[in-house]
N, C-alpha and C. Protein backbone atom coordinates (compact mmCIF):
# COMPACT_ATOMS: atom_id res chain seq x y z
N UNK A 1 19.31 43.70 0.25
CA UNK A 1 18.50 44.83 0.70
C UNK A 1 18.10 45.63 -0.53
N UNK A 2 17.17 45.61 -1.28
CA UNK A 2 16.51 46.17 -2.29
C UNK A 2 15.71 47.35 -1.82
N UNK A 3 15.83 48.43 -2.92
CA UNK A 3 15.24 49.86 -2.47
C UNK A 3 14.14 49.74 -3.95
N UNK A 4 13.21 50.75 -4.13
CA UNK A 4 12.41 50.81 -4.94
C UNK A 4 13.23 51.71 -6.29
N UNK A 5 12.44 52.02 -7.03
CA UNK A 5 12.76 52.36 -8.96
C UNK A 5 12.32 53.73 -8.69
N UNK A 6 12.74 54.67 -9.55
CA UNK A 6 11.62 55.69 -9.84
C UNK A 6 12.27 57.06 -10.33
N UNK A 7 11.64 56.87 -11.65
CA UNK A 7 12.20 58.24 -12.94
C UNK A 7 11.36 59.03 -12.77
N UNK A 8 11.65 60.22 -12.42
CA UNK A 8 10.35 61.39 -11.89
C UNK A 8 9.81 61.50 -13.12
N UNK A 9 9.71 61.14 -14.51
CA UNK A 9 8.60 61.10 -15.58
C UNK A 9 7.87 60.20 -15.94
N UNK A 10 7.96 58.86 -15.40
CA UNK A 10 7.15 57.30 -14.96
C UNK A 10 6.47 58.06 -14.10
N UNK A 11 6.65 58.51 -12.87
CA UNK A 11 5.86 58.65 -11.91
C UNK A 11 4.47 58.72 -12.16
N UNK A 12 4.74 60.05 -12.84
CA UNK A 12 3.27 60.85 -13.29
C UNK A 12 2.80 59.81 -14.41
N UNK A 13 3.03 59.35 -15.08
CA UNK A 13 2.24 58.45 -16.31
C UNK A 13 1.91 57.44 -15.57
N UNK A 14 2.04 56.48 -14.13
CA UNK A 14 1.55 55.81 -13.51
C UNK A 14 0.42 55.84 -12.52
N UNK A 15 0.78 57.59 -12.03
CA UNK A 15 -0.03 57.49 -10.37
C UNK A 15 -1.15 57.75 -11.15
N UNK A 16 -1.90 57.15 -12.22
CA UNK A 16 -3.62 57.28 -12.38
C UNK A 16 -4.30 56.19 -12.09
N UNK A 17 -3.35 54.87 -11.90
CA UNK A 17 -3.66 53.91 -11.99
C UNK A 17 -3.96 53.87 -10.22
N UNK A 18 -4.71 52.81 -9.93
CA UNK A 18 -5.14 52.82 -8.48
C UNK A 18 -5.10 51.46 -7.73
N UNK A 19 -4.03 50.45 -8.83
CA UNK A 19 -4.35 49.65 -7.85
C UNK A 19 -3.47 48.91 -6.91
N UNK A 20 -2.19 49.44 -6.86
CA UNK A 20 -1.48 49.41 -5.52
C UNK A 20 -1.06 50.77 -5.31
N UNK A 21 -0.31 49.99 -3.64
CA UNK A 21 0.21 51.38 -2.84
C UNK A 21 1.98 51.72 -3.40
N UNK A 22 1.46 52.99 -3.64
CA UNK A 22 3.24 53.74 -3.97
C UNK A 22 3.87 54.19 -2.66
N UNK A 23 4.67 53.53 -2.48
CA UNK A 23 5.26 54.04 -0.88
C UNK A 23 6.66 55.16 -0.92
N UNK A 24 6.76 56.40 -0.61
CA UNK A 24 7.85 57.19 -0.40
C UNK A 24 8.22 57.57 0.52
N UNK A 25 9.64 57.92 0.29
CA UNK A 25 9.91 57.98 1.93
C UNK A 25 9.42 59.26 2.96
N UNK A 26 9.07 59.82 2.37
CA UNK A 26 7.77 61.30 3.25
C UNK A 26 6.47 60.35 3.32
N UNK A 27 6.47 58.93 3.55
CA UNK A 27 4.99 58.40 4.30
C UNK A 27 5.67 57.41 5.34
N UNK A 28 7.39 57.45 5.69
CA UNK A 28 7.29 56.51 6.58
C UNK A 28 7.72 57.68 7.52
N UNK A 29 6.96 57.96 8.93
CA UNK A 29 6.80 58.67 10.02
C UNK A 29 7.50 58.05 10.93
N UNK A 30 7.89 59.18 11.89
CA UNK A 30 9.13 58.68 13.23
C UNK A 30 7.59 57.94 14.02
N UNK A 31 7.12 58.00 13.85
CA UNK A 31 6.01 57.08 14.74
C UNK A 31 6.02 55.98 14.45
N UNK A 32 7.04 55.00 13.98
CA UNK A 32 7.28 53.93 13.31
C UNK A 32 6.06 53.32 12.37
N UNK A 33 5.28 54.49 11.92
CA UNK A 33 4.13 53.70 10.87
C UNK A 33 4.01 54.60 9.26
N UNK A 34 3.48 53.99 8.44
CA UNK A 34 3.03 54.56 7.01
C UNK A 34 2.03 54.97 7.33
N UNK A 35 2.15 56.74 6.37
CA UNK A 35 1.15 57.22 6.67
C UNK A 35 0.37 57.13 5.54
N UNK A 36 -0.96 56.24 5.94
CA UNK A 36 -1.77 56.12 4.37
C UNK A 36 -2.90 56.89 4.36
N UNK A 37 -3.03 58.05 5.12
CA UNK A 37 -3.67 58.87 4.43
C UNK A 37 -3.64 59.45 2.89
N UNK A 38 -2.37 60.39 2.91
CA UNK A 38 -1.53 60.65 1.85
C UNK A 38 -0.84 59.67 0.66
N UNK A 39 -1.27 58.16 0.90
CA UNK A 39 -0.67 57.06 -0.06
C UNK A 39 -0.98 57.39 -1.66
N UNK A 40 0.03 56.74 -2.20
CA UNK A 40 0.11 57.35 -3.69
C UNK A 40 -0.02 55.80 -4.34
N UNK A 41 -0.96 55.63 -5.53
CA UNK A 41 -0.81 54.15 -5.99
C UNK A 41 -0.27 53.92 -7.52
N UNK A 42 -0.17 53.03 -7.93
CA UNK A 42 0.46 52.74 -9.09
C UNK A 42 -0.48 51.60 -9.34
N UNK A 43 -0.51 51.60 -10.71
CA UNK A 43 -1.44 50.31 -12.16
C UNK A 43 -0.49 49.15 -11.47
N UNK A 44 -1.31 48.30 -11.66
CA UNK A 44 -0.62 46.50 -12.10
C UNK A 44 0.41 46.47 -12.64
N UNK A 45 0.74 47.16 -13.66
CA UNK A 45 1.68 46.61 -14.88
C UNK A 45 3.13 47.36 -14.24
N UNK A 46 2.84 48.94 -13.72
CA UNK A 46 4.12 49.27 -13.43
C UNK A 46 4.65 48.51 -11.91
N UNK A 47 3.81 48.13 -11.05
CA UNK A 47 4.04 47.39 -9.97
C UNK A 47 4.43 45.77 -10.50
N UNK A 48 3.85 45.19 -11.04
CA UNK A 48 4.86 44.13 -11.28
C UNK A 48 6.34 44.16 -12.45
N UNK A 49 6.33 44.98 -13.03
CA UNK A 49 7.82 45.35 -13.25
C UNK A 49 8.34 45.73 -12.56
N UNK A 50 8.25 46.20 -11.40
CA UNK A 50 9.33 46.27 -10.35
C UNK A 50 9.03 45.19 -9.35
N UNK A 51 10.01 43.86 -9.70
CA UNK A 51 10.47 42.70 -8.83
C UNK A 51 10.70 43.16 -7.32
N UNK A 52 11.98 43.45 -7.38
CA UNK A 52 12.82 44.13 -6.34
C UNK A 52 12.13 44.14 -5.00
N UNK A 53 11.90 45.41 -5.17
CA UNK A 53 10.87 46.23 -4.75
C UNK A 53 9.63 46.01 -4.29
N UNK A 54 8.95 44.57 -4.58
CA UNK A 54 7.29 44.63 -4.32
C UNK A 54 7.65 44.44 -2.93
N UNK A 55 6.69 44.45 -2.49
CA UNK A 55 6.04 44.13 -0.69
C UNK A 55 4.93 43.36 -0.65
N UNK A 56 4.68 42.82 0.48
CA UNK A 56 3.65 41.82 0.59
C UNK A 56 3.23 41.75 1.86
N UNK A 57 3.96 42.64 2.72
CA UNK A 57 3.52 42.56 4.34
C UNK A 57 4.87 42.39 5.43
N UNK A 58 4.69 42.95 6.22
CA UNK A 58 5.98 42.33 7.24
C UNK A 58 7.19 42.93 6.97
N UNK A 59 7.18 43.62 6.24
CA UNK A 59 8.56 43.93 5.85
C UNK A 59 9.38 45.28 6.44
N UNK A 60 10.21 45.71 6.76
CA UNK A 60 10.63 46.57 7.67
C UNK A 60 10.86 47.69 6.57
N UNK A 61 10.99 48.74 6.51
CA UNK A 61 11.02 49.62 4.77
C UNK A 61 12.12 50.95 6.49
N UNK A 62 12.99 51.18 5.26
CA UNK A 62 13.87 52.19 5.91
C UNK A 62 14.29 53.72 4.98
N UNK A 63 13.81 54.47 5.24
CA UNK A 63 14.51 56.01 4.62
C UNK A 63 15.94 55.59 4.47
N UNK A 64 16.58 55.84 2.66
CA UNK A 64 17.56 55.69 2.99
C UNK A 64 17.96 56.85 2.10
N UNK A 65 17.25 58.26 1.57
CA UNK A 65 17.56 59.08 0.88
C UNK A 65 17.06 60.30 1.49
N UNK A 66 17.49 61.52 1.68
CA UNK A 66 16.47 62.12 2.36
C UNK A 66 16.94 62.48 3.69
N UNK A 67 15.57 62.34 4.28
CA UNK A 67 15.85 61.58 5.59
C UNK A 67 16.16 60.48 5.83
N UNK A 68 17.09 60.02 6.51
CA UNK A 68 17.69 58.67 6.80
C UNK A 68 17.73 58.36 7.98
N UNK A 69 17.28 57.10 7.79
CA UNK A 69 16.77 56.25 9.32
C UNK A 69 15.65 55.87 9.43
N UNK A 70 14.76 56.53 8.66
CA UNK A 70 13.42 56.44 9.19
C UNK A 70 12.91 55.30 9.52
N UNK A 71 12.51 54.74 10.14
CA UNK A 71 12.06 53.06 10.00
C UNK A 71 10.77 52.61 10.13
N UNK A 72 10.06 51.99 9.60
CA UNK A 72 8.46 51.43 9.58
C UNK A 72 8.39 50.25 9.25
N UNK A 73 7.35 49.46 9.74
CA UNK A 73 6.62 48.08 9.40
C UNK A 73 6.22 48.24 8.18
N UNK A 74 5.87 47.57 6.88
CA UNK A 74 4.92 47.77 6.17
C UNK A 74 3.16 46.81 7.03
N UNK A 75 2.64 47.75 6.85
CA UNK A 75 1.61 46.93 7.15
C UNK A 75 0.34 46.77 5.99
N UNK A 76 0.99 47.23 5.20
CA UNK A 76 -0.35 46.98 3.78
C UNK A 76 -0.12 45.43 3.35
N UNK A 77 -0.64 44.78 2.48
CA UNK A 77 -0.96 43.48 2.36
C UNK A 77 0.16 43.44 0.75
N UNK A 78 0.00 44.73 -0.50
CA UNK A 78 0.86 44.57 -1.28
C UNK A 78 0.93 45.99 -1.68
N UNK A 79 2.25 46.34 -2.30
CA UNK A 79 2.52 47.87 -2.27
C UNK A 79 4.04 47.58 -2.80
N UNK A 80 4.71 48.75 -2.94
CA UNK A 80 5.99 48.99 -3.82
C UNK A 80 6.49 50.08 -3.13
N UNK A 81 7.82 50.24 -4.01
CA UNK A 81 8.82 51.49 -2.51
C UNK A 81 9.49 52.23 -3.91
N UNK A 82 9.68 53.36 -3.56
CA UNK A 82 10.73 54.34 -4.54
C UNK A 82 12.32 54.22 -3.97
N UNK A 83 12.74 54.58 -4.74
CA UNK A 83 13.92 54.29 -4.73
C UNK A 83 15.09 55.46 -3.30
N UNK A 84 14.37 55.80 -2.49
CA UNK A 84 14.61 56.45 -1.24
C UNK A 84 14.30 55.36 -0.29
N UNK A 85 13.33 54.67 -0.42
CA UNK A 85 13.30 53.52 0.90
C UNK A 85 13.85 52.16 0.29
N UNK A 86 14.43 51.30 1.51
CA UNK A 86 14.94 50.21 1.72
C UNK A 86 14.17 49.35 2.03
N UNK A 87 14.04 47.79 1.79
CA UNK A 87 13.37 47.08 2.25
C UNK A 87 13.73 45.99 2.88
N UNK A 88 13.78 46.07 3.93
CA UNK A 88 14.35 44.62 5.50
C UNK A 88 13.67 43.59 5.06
N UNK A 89 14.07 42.33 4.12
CA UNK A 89 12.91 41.54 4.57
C UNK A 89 13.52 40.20 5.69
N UNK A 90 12.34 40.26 6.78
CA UNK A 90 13.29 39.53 7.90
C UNK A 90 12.46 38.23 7.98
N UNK A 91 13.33 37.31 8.33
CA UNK A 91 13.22 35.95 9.05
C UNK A 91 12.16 35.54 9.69
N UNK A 92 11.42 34.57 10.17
CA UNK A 92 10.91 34.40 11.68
C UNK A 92 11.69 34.43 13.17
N UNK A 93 13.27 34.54 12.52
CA UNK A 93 13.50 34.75 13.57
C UNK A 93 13.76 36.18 14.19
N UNK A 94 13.21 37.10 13.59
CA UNK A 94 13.08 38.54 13.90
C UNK A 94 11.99 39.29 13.75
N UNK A 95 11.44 39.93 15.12
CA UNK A 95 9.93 40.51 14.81
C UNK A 95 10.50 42.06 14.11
N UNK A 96 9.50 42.26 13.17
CA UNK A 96 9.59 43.18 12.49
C UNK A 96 9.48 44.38 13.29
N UNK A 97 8.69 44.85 14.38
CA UNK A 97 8.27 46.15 14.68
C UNK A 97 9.39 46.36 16.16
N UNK A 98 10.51 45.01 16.64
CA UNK A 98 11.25 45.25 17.54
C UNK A 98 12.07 45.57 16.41
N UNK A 99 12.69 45.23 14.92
CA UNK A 99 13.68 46.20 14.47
C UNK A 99 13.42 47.54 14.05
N UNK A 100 12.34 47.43 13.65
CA UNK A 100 12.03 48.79 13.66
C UNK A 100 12.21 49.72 14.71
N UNK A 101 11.76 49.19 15.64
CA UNK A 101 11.92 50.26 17.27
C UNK A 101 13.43 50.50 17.48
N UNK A 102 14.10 49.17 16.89
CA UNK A 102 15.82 49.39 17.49
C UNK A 102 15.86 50.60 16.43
N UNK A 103 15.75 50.17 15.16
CA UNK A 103 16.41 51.62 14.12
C UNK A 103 16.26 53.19 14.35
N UNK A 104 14.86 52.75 15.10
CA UNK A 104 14.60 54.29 15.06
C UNK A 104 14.96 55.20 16.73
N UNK A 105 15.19 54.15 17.54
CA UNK A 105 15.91 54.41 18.65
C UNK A 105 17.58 54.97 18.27
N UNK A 106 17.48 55.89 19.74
CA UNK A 106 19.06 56.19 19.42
C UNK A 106 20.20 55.24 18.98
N UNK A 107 20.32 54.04 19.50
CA UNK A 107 21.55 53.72 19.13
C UNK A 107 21.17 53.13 17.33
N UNK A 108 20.39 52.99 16.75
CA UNK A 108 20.36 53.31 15.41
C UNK A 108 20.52 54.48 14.79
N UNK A 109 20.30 55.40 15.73
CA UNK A 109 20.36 56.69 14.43
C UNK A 109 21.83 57.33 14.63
N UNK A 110 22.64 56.67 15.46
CA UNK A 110 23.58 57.11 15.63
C UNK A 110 24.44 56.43 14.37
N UNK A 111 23.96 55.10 14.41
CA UNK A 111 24.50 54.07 13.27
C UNK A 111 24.23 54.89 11.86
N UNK A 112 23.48 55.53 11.99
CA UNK A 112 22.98 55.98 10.76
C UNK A 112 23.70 56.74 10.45
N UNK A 113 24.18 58.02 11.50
CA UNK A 113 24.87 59.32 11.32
C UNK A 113 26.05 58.73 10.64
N UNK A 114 26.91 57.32 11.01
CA UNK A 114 28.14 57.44 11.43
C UNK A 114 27.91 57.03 9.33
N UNK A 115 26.98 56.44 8.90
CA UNK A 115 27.29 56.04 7.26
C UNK A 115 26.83 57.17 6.54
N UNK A 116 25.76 58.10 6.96
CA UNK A 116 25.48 59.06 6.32
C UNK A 116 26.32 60.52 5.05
N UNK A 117 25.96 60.08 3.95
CA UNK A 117 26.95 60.82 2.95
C UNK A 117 25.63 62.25 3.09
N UNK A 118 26.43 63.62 3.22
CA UNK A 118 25.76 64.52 2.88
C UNK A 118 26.06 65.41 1.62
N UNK A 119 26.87 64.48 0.43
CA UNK A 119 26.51 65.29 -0.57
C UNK A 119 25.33 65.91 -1.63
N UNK A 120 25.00 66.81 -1.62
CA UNK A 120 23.37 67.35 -2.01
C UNK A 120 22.65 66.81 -1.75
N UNK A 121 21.82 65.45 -1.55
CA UNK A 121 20.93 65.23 -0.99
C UNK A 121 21.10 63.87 0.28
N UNK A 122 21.09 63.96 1.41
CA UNK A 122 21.37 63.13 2.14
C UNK A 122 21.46 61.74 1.56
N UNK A 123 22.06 60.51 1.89
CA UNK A 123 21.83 59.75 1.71
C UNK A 123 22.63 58.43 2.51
N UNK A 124 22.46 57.39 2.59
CA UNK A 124 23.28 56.10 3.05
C UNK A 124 23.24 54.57 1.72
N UNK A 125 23.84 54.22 1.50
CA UNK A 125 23.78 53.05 0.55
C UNK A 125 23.57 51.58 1.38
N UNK A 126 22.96 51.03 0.32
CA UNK A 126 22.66 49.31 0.95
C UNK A 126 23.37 48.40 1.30
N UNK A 127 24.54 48.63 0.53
CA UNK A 127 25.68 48.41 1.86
C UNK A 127 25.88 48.76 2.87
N UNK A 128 26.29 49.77 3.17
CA UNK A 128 26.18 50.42 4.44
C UNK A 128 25.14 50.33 5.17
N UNK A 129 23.79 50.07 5.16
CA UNK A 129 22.98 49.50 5.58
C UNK A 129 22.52 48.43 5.99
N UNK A 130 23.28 47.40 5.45
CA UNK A 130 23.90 45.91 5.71
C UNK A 130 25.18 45.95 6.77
N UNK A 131 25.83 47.20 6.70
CA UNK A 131 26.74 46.93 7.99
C UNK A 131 26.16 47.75 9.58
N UNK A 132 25.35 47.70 9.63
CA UNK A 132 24.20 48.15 10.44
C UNK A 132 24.55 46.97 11.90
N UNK A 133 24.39 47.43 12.69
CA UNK A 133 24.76 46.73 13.90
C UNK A 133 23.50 46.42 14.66
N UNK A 134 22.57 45.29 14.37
CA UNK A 134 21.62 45.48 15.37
C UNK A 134 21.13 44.35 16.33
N UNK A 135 20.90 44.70 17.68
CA UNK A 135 21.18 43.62 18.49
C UNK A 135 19.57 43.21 18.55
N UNK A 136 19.70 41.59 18.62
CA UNK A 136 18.56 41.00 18.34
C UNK A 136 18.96 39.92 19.61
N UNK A 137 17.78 39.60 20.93
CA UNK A 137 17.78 39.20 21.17
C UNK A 137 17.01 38.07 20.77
N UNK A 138 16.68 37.14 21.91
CA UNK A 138 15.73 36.03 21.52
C UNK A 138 14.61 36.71 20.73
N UNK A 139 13.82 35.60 20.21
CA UNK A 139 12.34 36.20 19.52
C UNK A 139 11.65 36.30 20.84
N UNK A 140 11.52 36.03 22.06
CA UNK A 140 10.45 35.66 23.01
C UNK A 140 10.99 37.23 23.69
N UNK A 141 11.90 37.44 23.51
CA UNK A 141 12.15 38.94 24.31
C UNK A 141 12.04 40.17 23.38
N UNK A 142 12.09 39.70 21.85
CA UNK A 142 11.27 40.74 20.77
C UNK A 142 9.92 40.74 20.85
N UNK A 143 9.55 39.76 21.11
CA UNK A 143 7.85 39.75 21.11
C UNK A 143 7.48 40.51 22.29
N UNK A 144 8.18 40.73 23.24
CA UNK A 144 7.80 41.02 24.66
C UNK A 144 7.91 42.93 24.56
N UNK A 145 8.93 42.91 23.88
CA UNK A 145 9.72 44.44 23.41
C UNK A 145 8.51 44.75 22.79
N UNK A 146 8.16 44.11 21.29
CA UNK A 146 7.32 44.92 20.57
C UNK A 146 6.06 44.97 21.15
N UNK A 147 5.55 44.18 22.10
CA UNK A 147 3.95 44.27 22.48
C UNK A 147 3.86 45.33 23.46
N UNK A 148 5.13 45.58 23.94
CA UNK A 148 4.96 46.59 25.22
C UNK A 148 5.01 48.26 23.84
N UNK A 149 5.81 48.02 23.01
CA UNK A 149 5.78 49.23 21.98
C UNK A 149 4.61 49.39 21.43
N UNK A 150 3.44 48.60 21.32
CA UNK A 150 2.34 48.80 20.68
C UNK A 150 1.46 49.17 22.01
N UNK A 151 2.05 48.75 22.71
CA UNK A 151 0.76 49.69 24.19
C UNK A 151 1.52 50.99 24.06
N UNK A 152 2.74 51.29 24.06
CA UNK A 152 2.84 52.62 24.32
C UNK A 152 2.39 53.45 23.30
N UNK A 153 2.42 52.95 21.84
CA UNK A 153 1.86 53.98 20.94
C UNK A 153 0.64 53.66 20.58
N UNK A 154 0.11 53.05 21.27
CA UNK A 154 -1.78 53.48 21.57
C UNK A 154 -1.91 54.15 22.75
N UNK A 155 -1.29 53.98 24.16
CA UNK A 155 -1.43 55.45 25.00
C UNK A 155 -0.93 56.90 24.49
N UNK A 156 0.34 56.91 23.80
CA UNK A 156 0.89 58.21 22.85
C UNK A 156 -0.37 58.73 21.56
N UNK A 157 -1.20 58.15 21.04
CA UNK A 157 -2.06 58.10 20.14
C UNK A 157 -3.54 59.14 21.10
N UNK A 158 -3.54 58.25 22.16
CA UNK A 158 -4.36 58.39 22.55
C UNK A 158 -4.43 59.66 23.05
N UNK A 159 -3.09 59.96 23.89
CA UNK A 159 -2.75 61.37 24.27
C UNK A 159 -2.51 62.57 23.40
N UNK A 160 -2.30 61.71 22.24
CA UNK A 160 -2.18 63.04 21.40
C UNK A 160 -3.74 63.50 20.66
N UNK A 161 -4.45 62.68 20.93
CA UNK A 161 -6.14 63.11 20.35
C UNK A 161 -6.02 63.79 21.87
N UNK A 162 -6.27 63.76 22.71
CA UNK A 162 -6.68 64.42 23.65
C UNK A 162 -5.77 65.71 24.25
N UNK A 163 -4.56 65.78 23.53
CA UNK A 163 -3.88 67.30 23.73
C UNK A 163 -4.73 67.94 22.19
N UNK A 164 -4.98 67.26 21.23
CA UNK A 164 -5.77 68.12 19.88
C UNK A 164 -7.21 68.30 20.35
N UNK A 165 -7.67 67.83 21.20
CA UNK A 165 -9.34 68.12 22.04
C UNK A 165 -9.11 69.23 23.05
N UNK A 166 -8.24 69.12 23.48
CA UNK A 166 -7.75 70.45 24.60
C UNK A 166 -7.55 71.70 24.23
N UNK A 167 -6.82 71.42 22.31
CA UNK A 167 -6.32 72.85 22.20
C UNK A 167 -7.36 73.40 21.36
N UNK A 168 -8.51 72.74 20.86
CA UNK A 168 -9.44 73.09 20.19
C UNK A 168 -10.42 74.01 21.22
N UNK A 169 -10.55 73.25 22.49
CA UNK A 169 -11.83 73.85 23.56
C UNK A 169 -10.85 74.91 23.80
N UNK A 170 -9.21 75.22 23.91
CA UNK A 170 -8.90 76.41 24.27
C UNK A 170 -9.10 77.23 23.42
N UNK A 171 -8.64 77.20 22.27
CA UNK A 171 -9.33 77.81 20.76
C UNK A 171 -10.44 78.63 21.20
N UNK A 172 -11.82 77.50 21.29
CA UNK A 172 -12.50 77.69 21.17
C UNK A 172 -12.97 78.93 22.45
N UNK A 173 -12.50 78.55 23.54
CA UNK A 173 -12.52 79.48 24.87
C UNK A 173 -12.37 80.88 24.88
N UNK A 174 -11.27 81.20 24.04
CA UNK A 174 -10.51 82.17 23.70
C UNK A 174 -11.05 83.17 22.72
N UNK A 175 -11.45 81.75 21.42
CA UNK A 175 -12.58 83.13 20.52
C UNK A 175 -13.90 83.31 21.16
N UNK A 176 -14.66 82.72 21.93
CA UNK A 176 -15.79 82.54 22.61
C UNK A 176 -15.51 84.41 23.72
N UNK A 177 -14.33 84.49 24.40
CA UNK A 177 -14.16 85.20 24.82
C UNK A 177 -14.17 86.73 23.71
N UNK A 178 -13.04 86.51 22.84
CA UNK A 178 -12.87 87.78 22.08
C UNK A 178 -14.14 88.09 21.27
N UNK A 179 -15.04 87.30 21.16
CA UNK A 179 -16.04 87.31 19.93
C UNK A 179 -17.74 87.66 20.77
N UNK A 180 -17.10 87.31 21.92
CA UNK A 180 -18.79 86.98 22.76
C UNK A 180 -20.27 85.89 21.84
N UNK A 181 -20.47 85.35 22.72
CA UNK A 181 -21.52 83.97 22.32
C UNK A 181 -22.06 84.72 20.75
N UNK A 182 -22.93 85.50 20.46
CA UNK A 182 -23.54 85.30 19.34
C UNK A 182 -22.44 85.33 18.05
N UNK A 183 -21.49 86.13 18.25
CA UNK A 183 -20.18 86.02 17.29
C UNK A 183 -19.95 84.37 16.80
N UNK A 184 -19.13 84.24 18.38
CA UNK A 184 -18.87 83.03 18.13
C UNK A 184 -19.70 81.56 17.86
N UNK A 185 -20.74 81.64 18.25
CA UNK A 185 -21.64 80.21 17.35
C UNK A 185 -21.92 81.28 16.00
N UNK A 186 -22.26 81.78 15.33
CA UNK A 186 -21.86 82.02 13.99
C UNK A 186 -20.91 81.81 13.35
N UNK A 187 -19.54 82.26 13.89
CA UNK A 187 -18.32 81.69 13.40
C UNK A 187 -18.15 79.72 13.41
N UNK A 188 -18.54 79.47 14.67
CA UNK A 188 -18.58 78.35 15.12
C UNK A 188 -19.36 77.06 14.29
N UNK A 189 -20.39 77.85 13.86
CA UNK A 189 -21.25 76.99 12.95
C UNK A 189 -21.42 77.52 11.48
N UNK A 190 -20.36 78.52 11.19
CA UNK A 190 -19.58 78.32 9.55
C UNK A 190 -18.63 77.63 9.42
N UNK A 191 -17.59 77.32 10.35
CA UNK A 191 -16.63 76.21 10.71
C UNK A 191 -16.66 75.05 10.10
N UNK A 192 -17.85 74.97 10.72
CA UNK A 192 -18.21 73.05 10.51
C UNK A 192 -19.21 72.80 9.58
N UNK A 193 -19.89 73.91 8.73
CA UNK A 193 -19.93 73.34 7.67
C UNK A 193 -18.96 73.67 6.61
């Protein structure tokens, strides 16, 4: 179980370079995904000195500094991890996004609590992360697990654009009210540009 490298004075002499993804563990989200809005990249040269560490797809990447537990797919094609995330690399005989779902489900984070060191900055080691208990059924009942997890977090996705459309028209209702119409399309249309 290999975690990523990283001397907070490399950092900065690398992130100019643009041509992979720098992955930390504040981009893997309890929504079991990387958030690549915010992605940070690194040059060629410092990404292939770190062996370990590269990624290539598929790979399960876990908070193990920090916050701990966190769990995500990688889904970029090639990218690198700091030395706060872990990297699962699994089998065919394990779908990646049903371990992910187990880790980040309760009975993983309980697993988590029980290795968790809280001296100054949280943390769990790769050992202890290797003694991780996780139940893997067949692949045909992971595949079944994870496809039903990818409908639910496209209806959760979906619901959550449409509670951020709701609270905008209330927003908007509300100053529309305190401001009365000519206020508010003035305000309304300095907004948006």
């Amino acid at each position: 179980i290999p975690n990523g490298y990283l001397k907070q004075a490399q950092i900065y002499s690398y992130l100019m370079g643009v041509d992979k993804f720098w992955i930390v563990a504040t981009f893997l989200k309890e929504e079991d995904y990387i958030d690549e809005q915010n992605i940070l990249y690194v040059n060629e040269e410092f990404h292939s000195s770190l062996k370990r560490s590269r990624l290539t797809g598929n790979e399960v990447l876990v908070t193990i500094a920090g916050t701990i537990g966190r769990a995500a797919v990688n889904t970029l094609s090639e990218a690198n991890v700091n030395q706060a995330v872990a990297v699962l690399r699994v089998t065919q005989r394990v779908n990646p996004l049903y371990m992910c779902a187990f880790l980040n489900s309760p009975a993983g984070k309980i697993q988590f609590d029980k290795y968790r060191h809280d001296f100054g900055t949280p943390n769990i080691n790769q050992t202890e992360l290797g003694h991780l208990y996780i139940a893997l059924p067949e692949r045909e009942i992971q595949d079944i697990i994870a496809h039903n997890i990818r409908d639910f977090d496209e209806k959760i996705k979906a619901l959550k654009q449409e509670v951020e459309e709701l609270q905008m028209q209330t927003d908007s209702l509300v100053t529309l009210f305190l401001l009365g119409k000519e206020k508010y399309e003035e305000v309304y249309n300095k907004d948006r540009n």
